[in-house]
N, C-alpha and C. Protein backbone atom coordinates (compact mmCIF):
# COMPACT_ATOMS: atom_id res chain seq x y z
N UNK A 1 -9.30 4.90 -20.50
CA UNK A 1 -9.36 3.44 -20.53
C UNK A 1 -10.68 2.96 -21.11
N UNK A 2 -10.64 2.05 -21.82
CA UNK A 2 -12.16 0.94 -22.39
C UNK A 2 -12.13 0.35 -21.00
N UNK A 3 -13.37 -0.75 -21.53
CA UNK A 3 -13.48 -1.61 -20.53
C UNK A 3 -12.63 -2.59 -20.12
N UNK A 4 -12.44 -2.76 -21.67
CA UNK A 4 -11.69 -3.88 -21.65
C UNK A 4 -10.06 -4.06 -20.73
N UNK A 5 -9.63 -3.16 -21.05
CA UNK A 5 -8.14 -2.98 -19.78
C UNK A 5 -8.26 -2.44 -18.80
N UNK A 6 -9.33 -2.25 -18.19
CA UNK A 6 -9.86 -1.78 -16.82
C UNK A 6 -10.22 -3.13 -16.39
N UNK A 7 -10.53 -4.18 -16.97
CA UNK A 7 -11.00 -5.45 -16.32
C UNK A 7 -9.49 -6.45 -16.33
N UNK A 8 -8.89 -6.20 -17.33
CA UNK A 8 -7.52 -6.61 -17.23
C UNK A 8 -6.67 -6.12 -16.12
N UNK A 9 -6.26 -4.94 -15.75
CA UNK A 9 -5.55 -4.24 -15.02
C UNK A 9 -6.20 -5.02 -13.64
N UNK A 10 -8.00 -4.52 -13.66
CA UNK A 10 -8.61 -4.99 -12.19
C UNK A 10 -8.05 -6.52 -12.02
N UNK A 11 -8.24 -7.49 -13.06
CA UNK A 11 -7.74 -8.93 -12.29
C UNK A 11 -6.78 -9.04 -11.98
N UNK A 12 -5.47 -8.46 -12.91
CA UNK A 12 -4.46 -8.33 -12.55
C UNK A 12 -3.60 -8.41 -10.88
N UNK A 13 -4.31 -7.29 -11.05
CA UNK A 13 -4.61 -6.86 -9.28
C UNK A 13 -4.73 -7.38 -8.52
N UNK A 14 -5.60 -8.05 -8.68
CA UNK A 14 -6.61 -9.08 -7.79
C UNK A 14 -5.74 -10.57 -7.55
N UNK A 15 -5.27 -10.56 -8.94
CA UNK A 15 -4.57 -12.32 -8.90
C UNK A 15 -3.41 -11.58 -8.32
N UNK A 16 -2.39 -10.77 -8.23
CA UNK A 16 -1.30 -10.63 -7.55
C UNK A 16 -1.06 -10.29 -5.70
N UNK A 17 -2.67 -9.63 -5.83
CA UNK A 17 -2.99 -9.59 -4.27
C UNK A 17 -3.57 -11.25 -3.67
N UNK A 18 -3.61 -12.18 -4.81
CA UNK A 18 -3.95 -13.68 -3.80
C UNK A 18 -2.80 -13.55 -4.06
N UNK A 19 -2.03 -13.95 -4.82
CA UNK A 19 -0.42 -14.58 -4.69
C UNK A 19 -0.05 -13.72 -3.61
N UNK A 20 0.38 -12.69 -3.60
CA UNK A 20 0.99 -12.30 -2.17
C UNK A 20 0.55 -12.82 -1.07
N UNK A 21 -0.99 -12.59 -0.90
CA UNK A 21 -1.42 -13.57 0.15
C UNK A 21 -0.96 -14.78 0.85
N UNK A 22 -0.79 -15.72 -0.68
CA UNK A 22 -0.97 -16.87 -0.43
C UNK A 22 0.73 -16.95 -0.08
N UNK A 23 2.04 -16.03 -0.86
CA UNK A 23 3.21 -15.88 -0.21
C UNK A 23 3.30 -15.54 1.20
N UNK A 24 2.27 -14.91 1.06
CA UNK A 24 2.56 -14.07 2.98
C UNK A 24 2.23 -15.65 3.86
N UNK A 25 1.36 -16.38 3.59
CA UNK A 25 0.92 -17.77 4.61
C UNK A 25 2.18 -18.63 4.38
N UNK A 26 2.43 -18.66 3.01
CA UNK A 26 3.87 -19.28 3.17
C UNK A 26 5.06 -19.27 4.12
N UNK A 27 5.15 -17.72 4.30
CA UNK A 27 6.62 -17.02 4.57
C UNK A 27 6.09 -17.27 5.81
N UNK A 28 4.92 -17.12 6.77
CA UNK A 28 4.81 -17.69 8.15
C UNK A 28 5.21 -19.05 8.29
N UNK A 29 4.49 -19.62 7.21
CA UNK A 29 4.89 -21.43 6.92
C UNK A 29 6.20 -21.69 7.13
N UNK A 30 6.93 -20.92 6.12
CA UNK A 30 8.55 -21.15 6.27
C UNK A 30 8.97 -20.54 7.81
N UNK A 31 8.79 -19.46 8.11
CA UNK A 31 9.59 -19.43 9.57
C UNK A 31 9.05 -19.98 10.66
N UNK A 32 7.70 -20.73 10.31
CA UNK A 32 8.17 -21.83 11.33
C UNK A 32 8.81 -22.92 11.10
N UNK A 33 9.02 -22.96 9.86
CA UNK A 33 10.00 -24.62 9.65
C UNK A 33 11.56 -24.22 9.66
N UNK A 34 11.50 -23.36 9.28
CA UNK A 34 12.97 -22.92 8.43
C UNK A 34 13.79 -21.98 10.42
N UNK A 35 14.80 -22.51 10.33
CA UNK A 35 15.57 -21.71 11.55
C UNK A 35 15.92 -20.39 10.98
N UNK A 36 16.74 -20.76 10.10
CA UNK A 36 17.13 -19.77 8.88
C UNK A 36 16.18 -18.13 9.52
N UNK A 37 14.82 -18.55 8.64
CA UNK A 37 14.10 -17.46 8.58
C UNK A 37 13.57 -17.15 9.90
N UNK A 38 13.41 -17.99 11.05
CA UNK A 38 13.04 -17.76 12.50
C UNK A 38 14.62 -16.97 12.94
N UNK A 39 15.58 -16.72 12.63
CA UNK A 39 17.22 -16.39 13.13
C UNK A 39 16.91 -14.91 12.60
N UNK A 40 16.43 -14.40 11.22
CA UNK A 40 16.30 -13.24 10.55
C UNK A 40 15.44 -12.41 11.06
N UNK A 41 14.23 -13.50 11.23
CA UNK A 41 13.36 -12.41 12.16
C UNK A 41 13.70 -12.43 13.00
N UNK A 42 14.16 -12.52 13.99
CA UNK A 42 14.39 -12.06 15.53
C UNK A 42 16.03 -10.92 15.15
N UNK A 43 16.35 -10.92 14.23
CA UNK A 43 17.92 -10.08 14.05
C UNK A 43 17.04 -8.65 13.48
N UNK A 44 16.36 -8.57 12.58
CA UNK A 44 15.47 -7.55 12.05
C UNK A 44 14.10 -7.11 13.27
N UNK A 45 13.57 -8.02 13.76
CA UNK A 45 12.46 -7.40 14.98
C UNK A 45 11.64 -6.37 14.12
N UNK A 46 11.24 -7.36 12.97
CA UNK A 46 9.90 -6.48 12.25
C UNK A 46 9.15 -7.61 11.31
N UNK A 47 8.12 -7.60 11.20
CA UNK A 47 7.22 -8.54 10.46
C UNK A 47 7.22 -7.44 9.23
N UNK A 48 7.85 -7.04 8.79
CA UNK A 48 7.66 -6.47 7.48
C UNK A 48 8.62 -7.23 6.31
N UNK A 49 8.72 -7.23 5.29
CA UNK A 49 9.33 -8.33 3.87
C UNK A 49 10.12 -6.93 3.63
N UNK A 50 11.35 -7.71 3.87
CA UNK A 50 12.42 -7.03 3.59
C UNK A 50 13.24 -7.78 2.30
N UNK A 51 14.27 -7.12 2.33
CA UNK A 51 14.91 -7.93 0.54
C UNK A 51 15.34 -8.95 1.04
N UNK A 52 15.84 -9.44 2.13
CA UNK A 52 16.15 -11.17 2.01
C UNK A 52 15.02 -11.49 2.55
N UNK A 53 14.10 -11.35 2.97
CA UNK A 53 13.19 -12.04 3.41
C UNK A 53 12.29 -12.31 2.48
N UNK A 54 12.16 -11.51 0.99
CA UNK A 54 11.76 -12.29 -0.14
C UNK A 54 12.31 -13.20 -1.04
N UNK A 55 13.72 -13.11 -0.80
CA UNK A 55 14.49 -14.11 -1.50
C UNK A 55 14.56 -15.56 -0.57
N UNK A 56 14.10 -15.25 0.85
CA UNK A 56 14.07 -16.77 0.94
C UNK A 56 12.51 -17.06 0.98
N UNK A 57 11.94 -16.06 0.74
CA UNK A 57 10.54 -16.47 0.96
C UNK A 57 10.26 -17.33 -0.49
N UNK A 58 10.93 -16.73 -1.70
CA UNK A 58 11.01 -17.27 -2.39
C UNK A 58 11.57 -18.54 -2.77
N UNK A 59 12.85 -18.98 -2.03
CA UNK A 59 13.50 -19.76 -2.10
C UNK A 59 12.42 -21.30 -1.33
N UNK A 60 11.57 -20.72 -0.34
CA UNK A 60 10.70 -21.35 0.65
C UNK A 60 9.26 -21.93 -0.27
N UNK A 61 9.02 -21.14 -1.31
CA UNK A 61 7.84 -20.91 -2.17
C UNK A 61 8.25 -22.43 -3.16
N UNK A 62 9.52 -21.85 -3.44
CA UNK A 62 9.96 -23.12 -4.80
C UNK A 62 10.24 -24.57 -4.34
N UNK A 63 10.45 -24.12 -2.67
CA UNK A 63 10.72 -25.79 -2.03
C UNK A 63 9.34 -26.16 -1.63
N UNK A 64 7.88 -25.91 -0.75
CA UNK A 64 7.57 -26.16 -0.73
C UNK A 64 6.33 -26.44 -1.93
N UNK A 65 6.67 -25.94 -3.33
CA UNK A 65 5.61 -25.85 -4.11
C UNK A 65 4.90 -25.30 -4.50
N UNK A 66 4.40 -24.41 -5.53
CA UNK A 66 3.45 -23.50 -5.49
C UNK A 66 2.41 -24.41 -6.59
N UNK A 67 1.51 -24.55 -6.20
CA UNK A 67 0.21 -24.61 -6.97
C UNK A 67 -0.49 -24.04 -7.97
């Protein structure tokens, strides 16, 4: 690698680890608003992002806005 795509790759990184972040505060955001996603978690009994739990996290992302 140059520098140059070692600093690419590194932000990369970096900006996809805030977005997840800032998804992960969401997806708390949403299950407390959303029944929906408060009904899923308690049927699953795991705080881990499972495949519907990114599709509504997503679905939660596009309703409340992303910045």
């Amino acid at each position: 690698y140059n520098t140059l795509n070692l600093f690419i790759i590194m932000s990369v990184h970096i900006r996809l680890n805030i977005y997840f972040l800032f998804w992960y505060r969401q997806w708390q955001y949403c299950t407390r608003m959303t029944p929906i996603t408060a009904y899923i978690e308690n049927r699953t009994n795991s705080k881990k992002l499972t495949g519907g739990h990114f599709i509504i996290l997503i679905i939660c992302t596009s309703l409340f806005g992303d910045t």
